[in-house]
PDB file of N, CA and C in Angstrom:
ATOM      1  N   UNK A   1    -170.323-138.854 -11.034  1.00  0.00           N
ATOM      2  CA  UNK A   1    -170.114-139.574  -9.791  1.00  0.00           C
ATOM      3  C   UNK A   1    -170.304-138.627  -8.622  1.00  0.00           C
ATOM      4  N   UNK A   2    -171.192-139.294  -7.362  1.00  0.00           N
ATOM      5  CA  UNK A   2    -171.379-138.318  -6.331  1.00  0.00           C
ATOM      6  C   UNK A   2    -169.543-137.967  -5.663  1.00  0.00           C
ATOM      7  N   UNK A   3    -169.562-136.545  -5.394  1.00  0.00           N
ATOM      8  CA  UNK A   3    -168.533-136.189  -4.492  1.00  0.00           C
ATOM      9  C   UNK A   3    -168.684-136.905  -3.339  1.00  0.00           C
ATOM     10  N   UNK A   4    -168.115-137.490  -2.644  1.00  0.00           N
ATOM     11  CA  UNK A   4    -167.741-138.459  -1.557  1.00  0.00           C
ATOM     12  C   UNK A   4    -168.203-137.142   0.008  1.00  0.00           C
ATOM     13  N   UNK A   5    -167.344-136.274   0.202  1.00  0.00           N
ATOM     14  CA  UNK A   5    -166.548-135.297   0.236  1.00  0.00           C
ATOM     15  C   UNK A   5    -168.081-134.136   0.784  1.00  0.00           C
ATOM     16  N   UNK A   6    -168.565-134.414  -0.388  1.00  0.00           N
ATOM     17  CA  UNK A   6    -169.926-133.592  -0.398  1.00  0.00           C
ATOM     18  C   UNK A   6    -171.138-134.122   0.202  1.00  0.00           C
ATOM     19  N   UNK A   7    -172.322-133.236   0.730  1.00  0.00           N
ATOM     20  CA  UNK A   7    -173.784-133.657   1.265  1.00  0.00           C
ATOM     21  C   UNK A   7    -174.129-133.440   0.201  1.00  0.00           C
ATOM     22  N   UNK A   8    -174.239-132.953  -0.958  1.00  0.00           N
ATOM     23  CA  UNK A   8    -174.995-132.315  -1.648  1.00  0.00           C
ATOM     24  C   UNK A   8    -174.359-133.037  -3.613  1.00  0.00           C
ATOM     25  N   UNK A   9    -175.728-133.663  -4.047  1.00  0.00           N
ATOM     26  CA  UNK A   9    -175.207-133.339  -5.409  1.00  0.00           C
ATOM     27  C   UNK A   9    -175.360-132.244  -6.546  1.00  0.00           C
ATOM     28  N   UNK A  10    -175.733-130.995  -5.906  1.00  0.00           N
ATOM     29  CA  UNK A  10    -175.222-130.245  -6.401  1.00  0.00           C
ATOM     30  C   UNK A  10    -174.317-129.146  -5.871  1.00  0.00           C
ATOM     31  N   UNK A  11    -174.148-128.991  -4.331  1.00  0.00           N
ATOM     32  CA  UNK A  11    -173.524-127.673  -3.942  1.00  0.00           C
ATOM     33  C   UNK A  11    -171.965-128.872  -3.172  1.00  0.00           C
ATOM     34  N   UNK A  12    -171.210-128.276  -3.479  1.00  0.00           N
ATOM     35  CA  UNK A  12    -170.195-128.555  -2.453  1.00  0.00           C
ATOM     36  C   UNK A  12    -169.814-127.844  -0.924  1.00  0.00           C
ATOM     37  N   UNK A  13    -171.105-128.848  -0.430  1.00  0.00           N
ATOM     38  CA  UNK A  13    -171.115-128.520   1.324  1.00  0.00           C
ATOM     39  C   UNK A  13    -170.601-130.008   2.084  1.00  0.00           C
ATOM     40  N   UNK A  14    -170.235-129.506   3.307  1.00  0.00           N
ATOM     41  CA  UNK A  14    -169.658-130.484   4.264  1.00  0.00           C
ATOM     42  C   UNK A  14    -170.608-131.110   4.430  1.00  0.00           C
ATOM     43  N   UNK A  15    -170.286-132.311   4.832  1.00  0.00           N
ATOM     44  CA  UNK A  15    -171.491-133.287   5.793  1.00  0.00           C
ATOM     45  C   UNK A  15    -171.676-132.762   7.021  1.00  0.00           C
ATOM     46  N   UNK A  16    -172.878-133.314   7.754  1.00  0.00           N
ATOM     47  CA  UNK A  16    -173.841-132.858   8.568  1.00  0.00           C
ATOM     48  C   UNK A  16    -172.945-132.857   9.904  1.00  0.00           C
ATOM     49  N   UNK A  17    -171.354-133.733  10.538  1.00  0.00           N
ATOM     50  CA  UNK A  17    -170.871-133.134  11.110  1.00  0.00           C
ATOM     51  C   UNK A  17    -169.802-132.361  11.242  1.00  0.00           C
ATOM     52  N   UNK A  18    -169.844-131.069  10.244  1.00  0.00           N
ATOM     53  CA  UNK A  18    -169.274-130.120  10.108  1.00  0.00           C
ATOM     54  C   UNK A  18    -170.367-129.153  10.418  1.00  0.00           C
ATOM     55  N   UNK A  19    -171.241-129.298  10.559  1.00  0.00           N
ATOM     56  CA  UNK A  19    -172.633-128.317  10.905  1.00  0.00           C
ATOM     57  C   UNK A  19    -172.662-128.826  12.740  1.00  0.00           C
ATOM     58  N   UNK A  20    -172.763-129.961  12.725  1.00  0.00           N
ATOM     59  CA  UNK A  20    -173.071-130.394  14.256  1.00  0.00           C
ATOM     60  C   UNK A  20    -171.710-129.722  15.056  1.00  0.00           C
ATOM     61  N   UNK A  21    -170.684-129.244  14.839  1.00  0.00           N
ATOM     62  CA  UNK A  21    -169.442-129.045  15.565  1.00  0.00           C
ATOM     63  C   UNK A  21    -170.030-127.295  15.667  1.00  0.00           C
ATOM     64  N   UNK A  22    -170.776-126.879  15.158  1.00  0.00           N
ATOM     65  CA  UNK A  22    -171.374-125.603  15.186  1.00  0.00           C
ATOM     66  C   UNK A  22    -170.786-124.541  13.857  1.00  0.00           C
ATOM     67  N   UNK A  23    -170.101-124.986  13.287  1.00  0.00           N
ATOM     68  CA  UNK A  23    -169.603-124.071  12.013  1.00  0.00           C
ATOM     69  C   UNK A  23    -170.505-124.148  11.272  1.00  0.00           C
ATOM     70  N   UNK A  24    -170.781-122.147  10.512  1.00  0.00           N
ATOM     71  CA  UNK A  24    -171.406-121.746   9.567  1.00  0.00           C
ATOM     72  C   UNK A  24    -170.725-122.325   8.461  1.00  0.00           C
ATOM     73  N   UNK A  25    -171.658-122.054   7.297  1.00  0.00           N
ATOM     74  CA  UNK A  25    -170.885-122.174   5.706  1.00  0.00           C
ATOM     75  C   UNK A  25    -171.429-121.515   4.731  1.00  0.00           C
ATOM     76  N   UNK A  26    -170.893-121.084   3.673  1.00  0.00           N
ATOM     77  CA  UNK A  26    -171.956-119.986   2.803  1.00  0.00           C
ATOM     78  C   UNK A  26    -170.848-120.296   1.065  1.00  0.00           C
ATOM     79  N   UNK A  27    -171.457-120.532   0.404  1.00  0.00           N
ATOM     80  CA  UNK A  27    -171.423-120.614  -1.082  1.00  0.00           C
ATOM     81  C   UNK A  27    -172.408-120.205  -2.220  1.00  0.00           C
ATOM     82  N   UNK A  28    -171.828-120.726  -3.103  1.00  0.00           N
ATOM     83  CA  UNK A  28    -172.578-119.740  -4.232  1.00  0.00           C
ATOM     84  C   UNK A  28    -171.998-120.629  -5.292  1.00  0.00           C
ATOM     85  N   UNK A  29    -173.552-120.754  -6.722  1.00  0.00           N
ATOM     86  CA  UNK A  29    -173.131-121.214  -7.901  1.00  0.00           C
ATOM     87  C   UNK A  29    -173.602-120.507  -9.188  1.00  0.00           C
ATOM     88  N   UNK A  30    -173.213-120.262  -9.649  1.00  0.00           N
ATOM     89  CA  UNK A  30    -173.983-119.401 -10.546  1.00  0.00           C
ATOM     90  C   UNK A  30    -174.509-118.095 -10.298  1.00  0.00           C
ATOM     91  N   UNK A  31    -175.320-117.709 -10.104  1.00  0.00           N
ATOM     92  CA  UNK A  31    -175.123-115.913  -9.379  1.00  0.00           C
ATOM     93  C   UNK A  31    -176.615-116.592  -8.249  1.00  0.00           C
ATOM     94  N   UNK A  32    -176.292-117.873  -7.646  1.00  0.00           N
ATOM     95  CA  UNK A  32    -177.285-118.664  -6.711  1.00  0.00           C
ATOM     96  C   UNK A  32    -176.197-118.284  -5.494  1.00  0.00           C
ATOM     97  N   UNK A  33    -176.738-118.253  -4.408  1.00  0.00           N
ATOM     98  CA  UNK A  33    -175.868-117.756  -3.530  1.00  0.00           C
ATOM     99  C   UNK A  33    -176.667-118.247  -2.156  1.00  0.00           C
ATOM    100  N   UNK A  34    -175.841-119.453  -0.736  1.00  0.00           N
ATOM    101  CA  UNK A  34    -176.649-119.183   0.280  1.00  0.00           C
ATOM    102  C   UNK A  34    -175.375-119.655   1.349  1.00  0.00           C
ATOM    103  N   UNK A  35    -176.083-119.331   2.247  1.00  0.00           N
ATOM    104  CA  UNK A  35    -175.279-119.382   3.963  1.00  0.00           C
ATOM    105  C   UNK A  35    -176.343-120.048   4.325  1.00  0.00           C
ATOM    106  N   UNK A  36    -175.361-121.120   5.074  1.00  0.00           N
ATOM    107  CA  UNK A  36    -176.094-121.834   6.321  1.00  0.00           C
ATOM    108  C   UNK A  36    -175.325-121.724   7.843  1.00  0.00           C
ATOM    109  N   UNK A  37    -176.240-121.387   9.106  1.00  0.00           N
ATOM    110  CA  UNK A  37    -175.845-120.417  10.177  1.00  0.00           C
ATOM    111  C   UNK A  37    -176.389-121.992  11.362  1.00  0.00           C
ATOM    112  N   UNK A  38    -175.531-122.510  11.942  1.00  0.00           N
ATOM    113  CA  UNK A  38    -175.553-122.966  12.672  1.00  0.00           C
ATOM    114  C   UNK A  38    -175.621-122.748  14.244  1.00  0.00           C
ATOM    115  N   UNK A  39    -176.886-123.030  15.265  1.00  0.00           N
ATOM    116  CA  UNK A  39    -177.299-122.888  16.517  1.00  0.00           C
ATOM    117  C   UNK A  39    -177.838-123.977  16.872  1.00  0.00           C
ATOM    118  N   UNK A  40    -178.927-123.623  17.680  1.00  0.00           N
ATOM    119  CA  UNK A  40    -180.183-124.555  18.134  1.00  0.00           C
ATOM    120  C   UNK A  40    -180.565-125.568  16.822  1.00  0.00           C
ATOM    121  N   UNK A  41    -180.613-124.589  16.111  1.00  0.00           N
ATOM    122  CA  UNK A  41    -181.600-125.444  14.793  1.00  0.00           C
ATOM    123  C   UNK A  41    -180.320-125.118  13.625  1.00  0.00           C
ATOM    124  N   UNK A  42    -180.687-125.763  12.113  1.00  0.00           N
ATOM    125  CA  UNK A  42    -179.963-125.238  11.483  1.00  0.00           C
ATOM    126  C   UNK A  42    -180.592-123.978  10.698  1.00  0.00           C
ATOM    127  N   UNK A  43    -180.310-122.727  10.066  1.00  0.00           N
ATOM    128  CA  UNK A  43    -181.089-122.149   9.091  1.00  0.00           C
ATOM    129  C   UNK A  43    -180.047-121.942   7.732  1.00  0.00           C
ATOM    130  N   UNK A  44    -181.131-121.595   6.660  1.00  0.00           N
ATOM    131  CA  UNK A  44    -180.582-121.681   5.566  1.00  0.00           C
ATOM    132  C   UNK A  44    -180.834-120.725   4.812  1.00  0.00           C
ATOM    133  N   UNK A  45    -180.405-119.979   3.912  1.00  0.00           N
ATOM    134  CA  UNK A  45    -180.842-118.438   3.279  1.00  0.00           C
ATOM    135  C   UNK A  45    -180.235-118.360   2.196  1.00  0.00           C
ATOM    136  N   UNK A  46    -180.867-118.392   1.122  1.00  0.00           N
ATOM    137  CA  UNK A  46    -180.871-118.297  -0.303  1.00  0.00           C
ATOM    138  C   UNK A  46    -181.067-116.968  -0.910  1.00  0.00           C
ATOM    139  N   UNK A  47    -180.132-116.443  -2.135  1.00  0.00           N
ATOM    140  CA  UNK A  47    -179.953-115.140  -2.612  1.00  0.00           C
ATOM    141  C   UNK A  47    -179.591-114.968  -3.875  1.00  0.00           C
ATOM    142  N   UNK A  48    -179.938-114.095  -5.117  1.00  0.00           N
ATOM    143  CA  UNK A  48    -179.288-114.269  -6.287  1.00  0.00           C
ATOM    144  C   UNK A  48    -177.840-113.068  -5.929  1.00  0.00           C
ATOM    145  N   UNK A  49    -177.071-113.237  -6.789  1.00  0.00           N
ATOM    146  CA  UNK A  49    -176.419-112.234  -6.689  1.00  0.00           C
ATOM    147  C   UNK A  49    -174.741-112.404  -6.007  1.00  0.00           C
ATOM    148  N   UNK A  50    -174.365-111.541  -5.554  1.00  0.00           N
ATOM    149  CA  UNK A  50    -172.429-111.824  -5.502  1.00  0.00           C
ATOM    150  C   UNK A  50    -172.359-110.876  -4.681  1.00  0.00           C
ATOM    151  N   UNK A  51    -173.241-110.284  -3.824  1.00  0.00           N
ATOM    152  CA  UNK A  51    -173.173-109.346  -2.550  1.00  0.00           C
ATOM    153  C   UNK A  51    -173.523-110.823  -0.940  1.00  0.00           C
ATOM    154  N   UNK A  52    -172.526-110.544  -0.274  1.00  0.00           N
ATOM    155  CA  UNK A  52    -172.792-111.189   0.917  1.00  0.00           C
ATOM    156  C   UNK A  52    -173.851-111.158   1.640  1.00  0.00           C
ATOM    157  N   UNK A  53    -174.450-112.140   2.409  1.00  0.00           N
ATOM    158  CA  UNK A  53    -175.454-112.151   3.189  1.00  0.00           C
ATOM    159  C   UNK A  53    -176.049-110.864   4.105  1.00  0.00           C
ATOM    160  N   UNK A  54    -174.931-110.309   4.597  1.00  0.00           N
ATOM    161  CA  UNK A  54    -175.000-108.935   5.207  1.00  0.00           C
ATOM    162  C   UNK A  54    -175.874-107.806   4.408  1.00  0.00           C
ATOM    163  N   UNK A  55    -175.398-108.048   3.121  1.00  0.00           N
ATOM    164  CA  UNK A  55    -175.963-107.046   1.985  1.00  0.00           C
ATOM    165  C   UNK A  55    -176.825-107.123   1.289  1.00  0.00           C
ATOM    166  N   UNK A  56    -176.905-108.933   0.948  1.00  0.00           N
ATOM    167  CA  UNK A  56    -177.725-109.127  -0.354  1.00  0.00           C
ATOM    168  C   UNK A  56    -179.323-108.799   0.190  1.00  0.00           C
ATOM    169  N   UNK A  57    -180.490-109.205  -0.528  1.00  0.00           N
ATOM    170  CA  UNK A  57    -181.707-109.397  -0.133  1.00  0.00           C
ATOM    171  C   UNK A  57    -181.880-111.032  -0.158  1.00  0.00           C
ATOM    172  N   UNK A  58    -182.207-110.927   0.871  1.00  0.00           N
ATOM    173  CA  UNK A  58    -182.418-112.577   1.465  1.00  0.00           C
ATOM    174  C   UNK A  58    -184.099-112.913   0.628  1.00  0.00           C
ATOM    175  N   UNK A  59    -183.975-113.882  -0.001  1.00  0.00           N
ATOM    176  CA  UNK A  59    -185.205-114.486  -0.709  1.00  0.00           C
ATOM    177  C   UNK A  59    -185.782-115.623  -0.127  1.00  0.00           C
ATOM    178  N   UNK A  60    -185.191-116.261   0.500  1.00  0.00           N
ATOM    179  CA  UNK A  60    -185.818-117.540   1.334  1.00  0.00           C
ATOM    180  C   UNK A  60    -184.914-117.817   2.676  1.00  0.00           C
ATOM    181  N   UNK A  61    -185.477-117.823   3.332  1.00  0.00           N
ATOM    182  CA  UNK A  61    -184.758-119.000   4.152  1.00  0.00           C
ATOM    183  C   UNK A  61    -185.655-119.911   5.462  1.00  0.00           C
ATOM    184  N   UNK A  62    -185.561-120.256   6.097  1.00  0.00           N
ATOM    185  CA  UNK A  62    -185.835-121.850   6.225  1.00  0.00           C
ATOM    186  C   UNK A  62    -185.047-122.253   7.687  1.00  0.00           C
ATOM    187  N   UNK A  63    -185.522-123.087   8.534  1.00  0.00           N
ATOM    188  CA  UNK A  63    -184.839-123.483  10.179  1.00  0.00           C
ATOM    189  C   UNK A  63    -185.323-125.072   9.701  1.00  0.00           C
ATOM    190  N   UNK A  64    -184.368-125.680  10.233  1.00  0.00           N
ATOM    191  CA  UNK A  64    -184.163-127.242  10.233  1.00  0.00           C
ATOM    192  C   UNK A  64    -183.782-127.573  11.246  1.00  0.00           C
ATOM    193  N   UNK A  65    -183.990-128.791  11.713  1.00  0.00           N
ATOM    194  CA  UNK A  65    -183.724-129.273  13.300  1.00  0.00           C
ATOM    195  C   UNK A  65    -181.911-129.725  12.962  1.00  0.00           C
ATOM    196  N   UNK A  66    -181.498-129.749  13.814  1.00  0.00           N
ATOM    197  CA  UNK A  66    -180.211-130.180  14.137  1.00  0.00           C
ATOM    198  C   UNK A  66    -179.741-131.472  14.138  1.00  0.00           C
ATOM    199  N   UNK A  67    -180.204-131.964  13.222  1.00  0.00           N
ATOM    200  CA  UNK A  67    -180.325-133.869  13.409  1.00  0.00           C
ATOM    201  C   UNK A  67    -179.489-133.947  11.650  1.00  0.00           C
ATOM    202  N   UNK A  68    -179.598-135.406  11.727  1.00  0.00           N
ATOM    203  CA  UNK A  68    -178.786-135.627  10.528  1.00  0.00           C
ATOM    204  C   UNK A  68    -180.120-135.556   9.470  1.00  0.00           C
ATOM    205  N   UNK A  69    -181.359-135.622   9.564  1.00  0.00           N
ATOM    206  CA  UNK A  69    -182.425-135.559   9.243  1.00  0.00           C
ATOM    207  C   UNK A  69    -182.457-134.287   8.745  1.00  0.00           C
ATOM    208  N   UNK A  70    -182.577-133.537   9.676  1.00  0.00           N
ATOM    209  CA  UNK A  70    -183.078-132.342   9.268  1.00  0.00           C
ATOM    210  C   UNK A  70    -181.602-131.638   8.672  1.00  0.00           C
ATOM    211  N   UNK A  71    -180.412-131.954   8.780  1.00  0.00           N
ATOM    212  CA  UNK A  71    -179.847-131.545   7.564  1.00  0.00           C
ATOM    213  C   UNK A  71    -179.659-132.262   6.796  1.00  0.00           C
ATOM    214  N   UNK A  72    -180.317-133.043   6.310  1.00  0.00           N
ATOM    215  CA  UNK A  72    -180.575-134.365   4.736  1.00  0.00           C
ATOM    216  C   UNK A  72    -181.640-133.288   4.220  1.00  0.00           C
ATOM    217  N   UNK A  73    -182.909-132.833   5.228  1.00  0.00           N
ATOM    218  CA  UNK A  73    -184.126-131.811   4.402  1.00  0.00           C
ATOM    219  C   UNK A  73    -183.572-130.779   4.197  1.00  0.00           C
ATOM    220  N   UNK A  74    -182.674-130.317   4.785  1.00  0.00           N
ATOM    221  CA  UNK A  74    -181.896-128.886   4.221  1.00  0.00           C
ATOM    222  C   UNK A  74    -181.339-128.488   3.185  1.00  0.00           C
ATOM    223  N   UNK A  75    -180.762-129.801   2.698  1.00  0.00           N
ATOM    224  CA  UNK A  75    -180.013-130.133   1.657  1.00  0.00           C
ATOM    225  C   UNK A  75    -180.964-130.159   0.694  1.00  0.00           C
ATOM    226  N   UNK A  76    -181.948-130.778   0.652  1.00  0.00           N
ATOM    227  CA  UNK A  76    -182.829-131.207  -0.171  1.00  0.00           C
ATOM    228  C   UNK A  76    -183.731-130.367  -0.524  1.00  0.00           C
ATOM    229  N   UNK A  77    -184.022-129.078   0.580  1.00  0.00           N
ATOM    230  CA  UNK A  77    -184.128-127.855   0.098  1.00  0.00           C
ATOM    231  C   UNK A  77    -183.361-126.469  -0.517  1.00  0.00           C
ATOM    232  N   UNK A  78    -182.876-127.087  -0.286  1.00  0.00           N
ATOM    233  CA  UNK A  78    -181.443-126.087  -0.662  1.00  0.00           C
ATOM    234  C   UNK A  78    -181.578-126.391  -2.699  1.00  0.00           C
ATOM    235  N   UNK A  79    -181.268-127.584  -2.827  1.00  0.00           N
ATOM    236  CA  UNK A  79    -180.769-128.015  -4.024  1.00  0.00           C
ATOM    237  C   UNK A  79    -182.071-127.344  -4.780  1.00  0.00           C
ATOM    238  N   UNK A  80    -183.506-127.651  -4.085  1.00  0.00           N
ATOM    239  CA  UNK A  80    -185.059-127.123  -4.751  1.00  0.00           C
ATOM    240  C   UNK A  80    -185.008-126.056  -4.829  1.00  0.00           C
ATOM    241  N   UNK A  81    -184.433-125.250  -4.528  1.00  0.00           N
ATOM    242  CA  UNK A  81    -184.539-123.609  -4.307  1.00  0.00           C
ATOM    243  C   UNK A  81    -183.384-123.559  -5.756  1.00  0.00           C
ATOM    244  N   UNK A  82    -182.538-123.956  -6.162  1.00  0.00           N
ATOM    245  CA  UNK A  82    -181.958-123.738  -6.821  1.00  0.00           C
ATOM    246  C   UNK A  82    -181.935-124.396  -8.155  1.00  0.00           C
ATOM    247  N   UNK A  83    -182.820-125.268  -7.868  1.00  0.00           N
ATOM    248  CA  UNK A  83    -183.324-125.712  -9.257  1.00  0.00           C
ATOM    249  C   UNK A  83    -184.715-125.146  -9.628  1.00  0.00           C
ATOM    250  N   UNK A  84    -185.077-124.330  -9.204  1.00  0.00           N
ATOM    251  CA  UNK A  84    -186.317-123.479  -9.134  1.00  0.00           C
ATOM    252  C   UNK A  84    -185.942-122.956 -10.259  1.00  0.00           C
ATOM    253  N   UNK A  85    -184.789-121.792 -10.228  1.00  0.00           N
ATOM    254  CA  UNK A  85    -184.410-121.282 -10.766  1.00  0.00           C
ATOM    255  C   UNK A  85    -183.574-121.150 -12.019  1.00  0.00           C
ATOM    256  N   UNK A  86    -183.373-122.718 -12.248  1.00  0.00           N
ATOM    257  CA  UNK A  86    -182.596-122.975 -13.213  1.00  0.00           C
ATOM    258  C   UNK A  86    -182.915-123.858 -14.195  1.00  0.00           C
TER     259      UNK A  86
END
């Protein structure tokens, strides 16, 4: 059953206005790891590993418009990046 709760059926992230109020968020599943950094646009940055964004090596990331749209494609990239890999 989808998490209610959640944008995402696979990551447990807030809905799109918990991003619009301007708060970052950053999780990790499996040794899958990303932060999303809220401004102008949204961006998104994907990482293997259990070292923080500061540290890790950033493998992808990605700017999305600030709309409920463009964080529905965020999401939807997010989840692709991590099923890439799995």
């Amino acid at each position: 059953m989808l998490n209610k709760v959640s944008a995402s059926k696979v990551f447990d992230i807030p809905k799109f206005y918990y991003f619009d109020s301007g708060n970052d968020y950053s999780g990790s599943l499996d040794d899958f790891s990303y932060k999303i950094i809220t401004h102008e646009k949204i961006k998104a940055m994907t990482w293997h590993g259990k070292l923080c964004s500061e540290k890790a090596k950033i493998e992808h990331e990605e700017d999305f418009e600030r709309t409920q749209d463009g964080f529905d494609a965020m999401i939807k990239w997010l989840e692709e990046q991590f099923l890439e890999k799995h």
